[in-house]
Protein backbone atom coordinates (compact mmCIF):
# COMPACT_ATOMS: atom_id res chain seq x y z
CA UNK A 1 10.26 2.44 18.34
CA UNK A 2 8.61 5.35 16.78
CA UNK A 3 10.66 6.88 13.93
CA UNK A 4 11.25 10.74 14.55
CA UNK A 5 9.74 13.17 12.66
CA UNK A 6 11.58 15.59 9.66
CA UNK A 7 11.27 18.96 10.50
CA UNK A 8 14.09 20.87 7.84
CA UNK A 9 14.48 23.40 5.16
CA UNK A 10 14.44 21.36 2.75
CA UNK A 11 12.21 21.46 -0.40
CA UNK A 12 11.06 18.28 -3.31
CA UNK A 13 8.80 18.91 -6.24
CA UNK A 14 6.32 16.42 -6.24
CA UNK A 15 4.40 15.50 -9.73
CA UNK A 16 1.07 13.14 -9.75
CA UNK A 17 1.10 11.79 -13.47
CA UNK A 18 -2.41 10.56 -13.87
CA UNK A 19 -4.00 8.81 -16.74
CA UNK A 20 -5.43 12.45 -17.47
CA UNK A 21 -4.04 15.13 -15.71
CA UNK A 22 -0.62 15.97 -13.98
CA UNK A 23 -0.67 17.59 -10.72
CA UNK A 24 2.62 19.10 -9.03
CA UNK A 25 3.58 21.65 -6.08
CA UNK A 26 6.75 22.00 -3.56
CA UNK A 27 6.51 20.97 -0.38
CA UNK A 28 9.35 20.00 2.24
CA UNK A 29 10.60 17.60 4.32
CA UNK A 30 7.53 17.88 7.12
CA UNK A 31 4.97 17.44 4.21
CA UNK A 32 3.66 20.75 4.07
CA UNK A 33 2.97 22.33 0.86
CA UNK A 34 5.22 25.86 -0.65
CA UNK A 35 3.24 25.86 -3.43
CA UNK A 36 0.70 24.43 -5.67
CA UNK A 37 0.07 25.01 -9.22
CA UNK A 38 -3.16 24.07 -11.44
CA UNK A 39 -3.18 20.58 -12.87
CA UNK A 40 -2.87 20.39 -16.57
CA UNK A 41 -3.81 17.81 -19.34
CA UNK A 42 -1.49 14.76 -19.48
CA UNK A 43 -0.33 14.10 -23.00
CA UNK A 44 -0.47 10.65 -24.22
CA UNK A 45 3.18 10.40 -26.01
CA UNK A 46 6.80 10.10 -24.45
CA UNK A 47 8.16 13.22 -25.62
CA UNK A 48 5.16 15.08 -24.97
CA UNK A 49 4.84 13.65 -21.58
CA UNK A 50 8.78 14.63 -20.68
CA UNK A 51 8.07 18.72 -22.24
CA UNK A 52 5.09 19.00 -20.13
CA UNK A 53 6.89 17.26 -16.93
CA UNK A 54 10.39 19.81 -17.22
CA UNK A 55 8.41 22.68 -17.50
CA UNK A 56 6.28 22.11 -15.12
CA UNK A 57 9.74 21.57 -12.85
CA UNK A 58 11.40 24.18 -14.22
CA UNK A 59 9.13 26.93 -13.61
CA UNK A 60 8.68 25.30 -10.02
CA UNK A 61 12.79 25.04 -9.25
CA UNK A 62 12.74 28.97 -10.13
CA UNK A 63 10.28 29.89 -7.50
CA UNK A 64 11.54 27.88 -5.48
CA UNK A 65 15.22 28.02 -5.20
CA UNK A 66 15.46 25.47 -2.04
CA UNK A 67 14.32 22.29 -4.33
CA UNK A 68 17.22 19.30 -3.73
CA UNK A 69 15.26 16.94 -5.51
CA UNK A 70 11.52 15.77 -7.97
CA UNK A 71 9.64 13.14 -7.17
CA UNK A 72 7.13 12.01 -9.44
CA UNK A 73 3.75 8.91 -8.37
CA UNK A 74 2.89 7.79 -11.49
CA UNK A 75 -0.25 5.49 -12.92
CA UNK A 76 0.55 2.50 -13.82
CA UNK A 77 3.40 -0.39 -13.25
CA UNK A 78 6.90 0.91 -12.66
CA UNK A 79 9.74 -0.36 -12.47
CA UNK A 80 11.34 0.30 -8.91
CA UNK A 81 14.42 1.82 -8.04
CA UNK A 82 14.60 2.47 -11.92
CA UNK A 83 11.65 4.86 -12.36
CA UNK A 84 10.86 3.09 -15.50
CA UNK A 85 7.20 3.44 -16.12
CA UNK A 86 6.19 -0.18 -18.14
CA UNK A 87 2.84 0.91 -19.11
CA UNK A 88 -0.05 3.27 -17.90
CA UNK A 89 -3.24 3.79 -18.49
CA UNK A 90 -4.61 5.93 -21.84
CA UNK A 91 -0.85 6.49 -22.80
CA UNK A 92 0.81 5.16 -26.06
CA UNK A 93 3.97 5.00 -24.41
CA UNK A 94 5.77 1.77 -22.95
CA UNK A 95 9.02 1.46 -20.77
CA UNK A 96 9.27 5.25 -20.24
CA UNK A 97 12.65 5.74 -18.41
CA UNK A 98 10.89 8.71 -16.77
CA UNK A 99 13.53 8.55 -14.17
CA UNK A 100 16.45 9.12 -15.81
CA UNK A 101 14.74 11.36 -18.55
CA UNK A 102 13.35 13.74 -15.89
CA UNK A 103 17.07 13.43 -14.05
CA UNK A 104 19.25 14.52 -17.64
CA UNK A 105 16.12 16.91 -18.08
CA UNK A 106 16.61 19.06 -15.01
CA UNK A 107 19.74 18.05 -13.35
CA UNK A 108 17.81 17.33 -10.18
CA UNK A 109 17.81 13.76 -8.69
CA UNK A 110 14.76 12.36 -9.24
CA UNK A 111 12.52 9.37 -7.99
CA UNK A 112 10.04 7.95 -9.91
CA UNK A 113 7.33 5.78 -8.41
CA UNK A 114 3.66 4.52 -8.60
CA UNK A 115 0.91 7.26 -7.44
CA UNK A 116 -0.94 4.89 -5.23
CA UNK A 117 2.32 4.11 -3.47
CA UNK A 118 3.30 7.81 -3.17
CA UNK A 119 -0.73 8.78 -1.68
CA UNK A 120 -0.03 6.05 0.81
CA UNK A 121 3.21 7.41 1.67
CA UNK A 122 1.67 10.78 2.61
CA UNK A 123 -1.08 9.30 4.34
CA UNK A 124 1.06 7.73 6.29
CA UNK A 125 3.52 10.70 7.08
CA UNK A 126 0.76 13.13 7.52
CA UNK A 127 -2.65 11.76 7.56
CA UNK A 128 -3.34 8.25 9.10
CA UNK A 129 -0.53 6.78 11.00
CA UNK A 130 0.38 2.95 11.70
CA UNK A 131 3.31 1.09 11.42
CA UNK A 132 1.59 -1.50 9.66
CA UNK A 133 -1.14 -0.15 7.02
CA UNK A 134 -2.35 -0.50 3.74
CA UNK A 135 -3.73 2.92 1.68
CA UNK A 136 -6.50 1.64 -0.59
CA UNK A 137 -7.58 4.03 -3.67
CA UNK A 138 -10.92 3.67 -5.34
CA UNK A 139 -11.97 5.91 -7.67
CA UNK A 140 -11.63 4.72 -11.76
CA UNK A 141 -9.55 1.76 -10.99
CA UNK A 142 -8.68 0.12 -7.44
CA UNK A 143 -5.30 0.39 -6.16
CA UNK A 144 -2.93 0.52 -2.80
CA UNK A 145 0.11 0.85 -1.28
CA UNK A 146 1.27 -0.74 1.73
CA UNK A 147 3.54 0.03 4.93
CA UNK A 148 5.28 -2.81 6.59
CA UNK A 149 7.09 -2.13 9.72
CA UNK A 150 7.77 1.91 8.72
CA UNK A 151 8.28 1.34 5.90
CA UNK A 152 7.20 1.18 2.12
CA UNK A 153 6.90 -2.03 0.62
CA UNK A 154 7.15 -1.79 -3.06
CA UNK A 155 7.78 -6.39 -3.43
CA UNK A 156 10.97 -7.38 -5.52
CA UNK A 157 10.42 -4.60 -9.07
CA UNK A 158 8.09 -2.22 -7.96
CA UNK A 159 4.79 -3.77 -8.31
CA UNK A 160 3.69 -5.82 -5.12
CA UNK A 161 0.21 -3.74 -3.82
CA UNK A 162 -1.62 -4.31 -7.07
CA UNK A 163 -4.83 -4.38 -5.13
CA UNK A 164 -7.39 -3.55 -8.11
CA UNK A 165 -5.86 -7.30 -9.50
CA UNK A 166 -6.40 -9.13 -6.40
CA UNK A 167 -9.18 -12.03 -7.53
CA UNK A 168 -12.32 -11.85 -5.88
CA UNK A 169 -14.85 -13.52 -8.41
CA UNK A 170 -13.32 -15.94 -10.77
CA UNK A 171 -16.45 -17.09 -11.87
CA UNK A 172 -18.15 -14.08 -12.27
CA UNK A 173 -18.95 -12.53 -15.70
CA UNK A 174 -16.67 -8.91 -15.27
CA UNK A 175 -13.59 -9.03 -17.28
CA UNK A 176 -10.77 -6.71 -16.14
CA UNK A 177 -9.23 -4.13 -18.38
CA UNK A 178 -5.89 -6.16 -17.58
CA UNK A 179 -7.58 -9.30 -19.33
CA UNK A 180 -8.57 -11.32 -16.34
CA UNK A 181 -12.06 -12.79 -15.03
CA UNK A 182 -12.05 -11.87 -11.32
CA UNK A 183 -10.46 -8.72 -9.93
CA UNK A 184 -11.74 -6.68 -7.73
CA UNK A 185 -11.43 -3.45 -10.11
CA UNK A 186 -14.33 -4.48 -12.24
CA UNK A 187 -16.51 -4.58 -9.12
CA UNK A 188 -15.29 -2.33 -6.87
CA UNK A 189 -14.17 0.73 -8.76
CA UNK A 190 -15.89 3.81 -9.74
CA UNK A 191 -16.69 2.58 -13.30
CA UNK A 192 -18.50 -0.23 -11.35
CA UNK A 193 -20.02 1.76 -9.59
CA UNK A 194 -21.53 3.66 -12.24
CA UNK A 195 -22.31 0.29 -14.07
CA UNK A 196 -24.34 -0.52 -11.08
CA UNK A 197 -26.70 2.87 -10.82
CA UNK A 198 -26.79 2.55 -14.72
CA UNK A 199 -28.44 -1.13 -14.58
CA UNK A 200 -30.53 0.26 -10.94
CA UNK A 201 -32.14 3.12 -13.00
CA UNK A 202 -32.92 1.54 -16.25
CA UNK A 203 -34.77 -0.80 -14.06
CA UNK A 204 -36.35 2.53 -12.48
CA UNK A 205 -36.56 5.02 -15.37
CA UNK A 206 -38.32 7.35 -12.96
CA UNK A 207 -36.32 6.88 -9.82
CA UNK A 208 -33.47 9.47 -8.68
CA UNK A 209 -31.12 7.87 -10.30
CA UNK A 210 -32.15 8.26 -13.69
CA UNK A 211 -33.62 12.01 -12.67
CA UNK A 212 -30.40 13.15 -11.60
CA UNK A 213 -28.22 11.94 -14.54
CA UNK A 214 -30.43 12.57 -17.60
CA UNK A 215 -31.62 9.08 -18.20
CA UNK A 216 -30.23 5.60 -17.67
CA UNK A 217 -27.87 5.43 -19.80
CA UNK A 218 -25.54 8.65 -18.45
CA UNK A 219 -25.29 7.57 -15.17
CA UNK A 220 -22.28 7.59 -13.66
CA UNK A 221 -20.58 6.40 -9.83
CA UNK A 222 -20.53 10.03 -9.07
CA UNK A 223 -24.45 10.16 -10.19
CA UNK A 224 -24.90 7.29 -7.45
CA UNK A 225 -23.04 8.75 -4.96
CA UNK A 226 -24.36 12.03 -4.75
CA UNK A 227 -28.09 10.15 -5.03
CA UNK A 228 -26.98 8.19 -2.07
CA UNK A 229 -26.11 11.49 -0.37
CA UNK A 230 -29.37 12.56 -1.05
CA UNK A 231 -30.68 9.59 0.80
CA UNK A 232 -32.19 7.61 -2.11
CA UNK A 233 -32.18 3.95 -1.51
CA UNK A 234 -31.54 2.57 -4.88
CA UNK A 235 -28.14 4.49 -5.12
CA UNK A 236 -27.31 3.69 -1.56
CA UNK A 237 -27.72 -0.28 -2.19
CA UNK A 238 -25.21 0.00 -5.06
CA UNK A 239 -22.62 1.48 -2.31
CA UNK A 240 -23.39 -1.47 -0.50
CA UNK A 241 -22.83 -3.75 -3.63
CA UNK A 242 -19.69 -1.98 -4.39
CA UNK A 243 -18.53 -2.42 -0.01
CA UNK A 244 -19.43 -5.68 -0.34
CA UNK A 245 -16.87 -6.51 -2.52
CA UNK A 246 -14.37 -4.09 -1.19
CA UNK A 247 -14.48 -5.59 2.21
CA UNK A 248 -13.73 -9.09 0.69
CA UNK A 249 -10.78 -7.77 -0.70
CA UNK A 250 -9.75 -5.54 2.46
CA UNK A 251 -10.11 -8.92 3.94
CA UNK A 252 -7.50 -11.08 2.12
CA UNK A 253 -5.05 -8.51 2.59
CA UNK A 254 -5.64 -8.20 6.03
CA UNK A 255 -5.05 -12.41 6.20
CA UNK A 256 -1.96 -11.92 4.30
CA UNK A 257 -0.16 -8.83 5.84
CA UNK A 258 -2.20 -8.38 9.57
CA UNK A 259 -1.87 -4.81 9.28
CA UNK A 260 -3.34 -2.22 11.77
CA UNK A 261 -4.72 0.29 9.79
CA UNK A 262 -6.69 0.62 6.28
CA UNK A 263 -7.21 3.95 4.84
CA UNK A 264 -9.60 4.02 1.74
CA UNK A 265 -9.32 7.33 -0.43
CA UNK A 266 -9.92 8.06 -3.44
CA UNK A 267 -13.35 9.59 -5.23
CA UNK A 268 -15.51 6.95 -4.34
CA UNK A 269 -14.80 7.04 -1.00
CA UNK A 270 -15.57 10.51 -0.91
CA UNK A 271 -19.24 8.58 0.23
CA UNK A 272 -17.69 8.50 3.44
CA UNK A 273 -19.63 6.20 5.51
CA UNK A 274 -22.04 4.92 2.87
CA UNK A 275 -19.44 3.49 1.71
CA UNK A 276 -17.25 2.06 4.29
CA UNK A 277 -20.30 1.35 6.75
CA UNK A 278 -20.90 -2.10 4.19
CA UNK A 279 -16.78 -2.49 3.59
CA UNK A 280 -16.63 -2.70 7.47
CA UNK A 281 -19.42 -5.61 7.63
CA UNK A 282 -18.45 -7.63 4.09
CA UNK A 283 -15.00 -7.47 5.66
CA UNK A 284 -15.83 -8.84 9.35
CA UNK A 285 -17.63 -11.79 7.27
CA UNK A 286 -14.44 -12.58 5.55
CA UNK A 287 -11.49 -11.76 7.41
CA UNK A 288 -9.82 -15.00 8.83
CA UNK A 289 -10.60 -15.25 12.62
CA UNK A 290 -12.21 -12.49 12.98
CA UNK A 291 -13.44 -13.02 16.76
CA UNK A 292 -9.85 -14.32 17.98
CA UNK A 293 -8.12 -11.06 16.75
CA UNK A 294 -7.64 -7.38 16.87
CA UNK A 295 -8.78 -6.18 14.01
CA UNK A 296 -8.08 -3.20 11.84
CA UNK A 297 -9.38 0.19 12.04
CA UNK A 298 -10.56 0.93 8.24
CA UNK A 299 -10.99 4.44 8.03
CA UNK A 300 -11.23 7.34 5.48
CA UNK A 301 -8.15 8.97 3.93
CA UNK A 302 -7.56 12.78 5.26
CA UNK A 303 -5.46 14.39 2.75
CA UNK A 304 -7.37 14.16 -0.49
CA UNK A 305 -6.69 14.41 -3.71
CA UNK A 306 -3.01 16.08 -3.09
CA UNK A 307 -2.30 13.20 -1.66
CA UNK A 308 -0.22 11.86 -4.62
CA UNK A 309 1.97 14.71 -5.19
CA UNK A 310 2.82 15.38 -1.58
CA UNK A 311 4.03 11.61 -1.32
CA UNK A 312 5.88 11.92 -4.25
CA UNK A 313 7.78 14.74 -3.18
CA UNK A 314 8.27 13.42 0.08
CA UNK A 315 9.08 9.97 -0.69
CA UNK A 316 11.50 11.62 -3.18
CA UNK A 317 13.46 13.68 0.25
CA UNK A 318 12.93 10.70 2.35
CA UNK A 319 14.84 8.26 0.02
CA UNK A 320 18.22 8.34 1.48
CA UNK A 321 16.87 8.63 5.43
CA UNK A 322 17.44 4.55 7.64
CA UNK A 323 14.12 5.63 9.08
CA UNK A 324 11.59 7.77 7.46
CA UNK A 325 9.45 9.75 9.88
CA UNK A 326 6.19 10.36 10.09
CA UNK A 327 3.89 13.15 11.90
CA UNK A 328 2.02 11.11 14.85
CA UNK A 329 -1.75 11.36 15.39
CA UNK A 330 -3.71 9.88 17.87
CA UNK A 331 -7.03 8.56 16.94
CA UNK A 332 -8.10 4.66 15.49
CA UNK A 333 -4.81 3.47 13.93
CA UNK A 334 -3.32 6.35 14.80
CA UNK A 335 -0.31 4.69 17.39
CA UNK A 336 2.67 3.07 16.58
C-alpha cells in the first residue's frame, strides 16, 4: 500500500548542524521550502552551539508565524527519541541534550536527529522513492540512512546505519578516525579520495593532477574530481579506486537489508557517473547472488545539499503521522 502524500499548511524549521556550518530554512509538510537563510559557522562549544541554534529559530519563527515545530539532523551519534547528541565531529562538546535545550529554548517541540538520517528522509519524501532504500552520503566521512518498509529505521538508540563503520578491509593499513582498522570511511570518503590524487600526482609531478592543485601535496578529492571531469585518466582511476570500495560496501548492505533502491549523495558523488559507473560493477562482484535476484537501482541523490535541513524539518512534522507520506516518482526505484 502506498502511503498518501501530506499536502497542509503546516510549517517546521529544519536545522543541518554540520561539523562546520549550520544550515536552516522553513519548509512544510509537502517538503517544499518557505524560506532559506545563509549557512553560518558552527561553534565548537555547548553554549555557543545552543545561542547560534535559537537565534537562528527565532528569527525564522518570526517570519514565519505558521512554524508548529524544529527539527534539527545533526553530525554525529545521537541518541534517539532523546535528541541527545553523544559526540560529533570537531566539537568539544559530549552528550548535548540538544533536544530538550532547543525545546526550553524556544518553546517549540523539537526533534533532534542524525543529518544523514534526516537527507535520507527527504530523499525519500521528495527525491528518490522506494519502500525499501538506503541514502548513502559520501563526501568527508561516509554515512546513510535507511528506509525499511516506509519507514525510518534508526536500530534500538539511534545509531543503526553507521555505514562509514561498516568493515571492508581489516587487514588493510587505513585506520579510521573512530580507532578501527577497516571501515569503509578511510577508503571511500572524500579525504580518501584526496589521499588517492595526492599519492597519483606525486607519482606524476607534471600530470593534471598536480597542475590543477598547485603541487602534490595540496591536492584534494575535489582536485580529483574536477580532473576527472576534465577527462584526465589518473584522476578518473582514483574514482574507480574509491567505487571499488563503495560498491563492496553497497553490497553487504544490500545482503543484509535487500532493499530496492540506493541513492548516493553527497560531494563526492557530485562525479555523477564517474563515480557510480565503478560502484555499480565492484558491487555486482560482491553482492550475494547476484544473477538469481533483482537487484537494486543505485542512483544519484536529487535534492542536494538541502537535503539535510528539509528532512529535518520534515521528519520533525511527520513524527506523530502512523504513515508518513512521500511524493511518488516514477523512474528506477521510483515505485512502491
Amino acid at each position: 500500500m502506498r502511503p498518501r502524500i501530506h499536502d497542509d499548511d503546516r510549517l517546521a524549521i529544519g536545522l543541518d548542524i554540520g561539523g562546520t556550518k549550520i544550515a536552516a530554512g522553513v519548509a512544510d509538510a509537502g517538503g517544499r521550502v518557505v524560506e532559506r537563510v545563509p549557512a553560518v559557522p558552527c561553534p565548537s562549544d555547548q553554549a555557543a552551539i545552543l545561542k547560534a541554534v535559537s537565534v537562528l529559530v527565532e528569527e525564522l519563527h518570526a517570519r514565519n508565524p505558521g512554524t508548529v515545530a524544529v527539527g534539527v539532523g545533526a553530525a554525529g551519534l545521537v541518541h534517539w527519541p532523546e535528541g541527545r547528541i553523544r559526540t560529533a565531529p570537531n566539537t568539544a562538546y559530549r552528550d548535548l541534550p540538544l533536544r530538550r535545550l532547543l525545546q526550553e529554548a524556544t518553546g517549540l517541540p523539537a526533534l533532534v536527529d542524525n543529518d544523514a538520517n534526516a537527507a535520507c528522509w527527504a530523499e525519500y519524501r521528495k527525491g528518490n522513492s522506494a519502500s525499501y532504500m538506503a541514502f548513502i552520503t559520501v563526501g568527508t566521512g561516509v554515512g546513510g540512512g535507511l528506509v525499511l518498509a516506509d519507514r525510518l529505521f534508526r536500530g534500538r538508540t539511534g545509531i543503526a546505519m553507521e555505514f562509514g563503520h561498516t568493515i571492508v578491509d581489516p587487514h588493510g593499513a587505513e585506520r579510521c578516525g573512530c580507532g578501527v582498522v577497516g571501515c569503509l570511511e578511510p577508503l571511500a570518503s572524500g579525504r580518501a579520495l584526496g589521499r588517492y590524487g595526492g599519492a597519483a600526482a606525486a607519482a606524476e609531478p607534471g600530470g593534471t593532477l598536480a597542475t590543477l592543485a598547485g603541487g602534490p601535496g595540496r591536492v584534494t578529492g575535489e582536485t580529483v574530481s574536477a580532473a576527472a571531469r576534465a577527462g584526465d585518466p589518473a584522476a578518473r582511476a582514483q574514482l574507480e579506486r574509491l567505487g571499488h570500495w563503495l560498491g563492496i560496501g553497497i553490497a553487504t548492505l544490500v545482503n543484509l537489508f535487500d532493499v530496492e533502491l540506493v541513492v548516493v549523495g553527497g560531494g563526492v558523488a557530485e562525479a555523477g557517473e564517474l563515480l557510480l559507473a565503478p560502484t555499480r560493477a565492484s558491487f555486482a562482484r560482491y553482492v550475494t547472488a547476484a544473477a538469481h535476484r533483482e537487484l537494486p537501482a543505485i542512483e544519484p541523490a536529487r535534492l542536494g545539499p538541502e537535503a539535510g535541513w528539509i528532512g529535518a524539518a520534515l521528519l520533525a512534522l511527520d513524527q506523530d503521522e502512523p504513515a508518513p507520506g512521500r511524493e511518488h516518482r516514477e523512474g528506477p526505484g521510483g515505485g512502491a
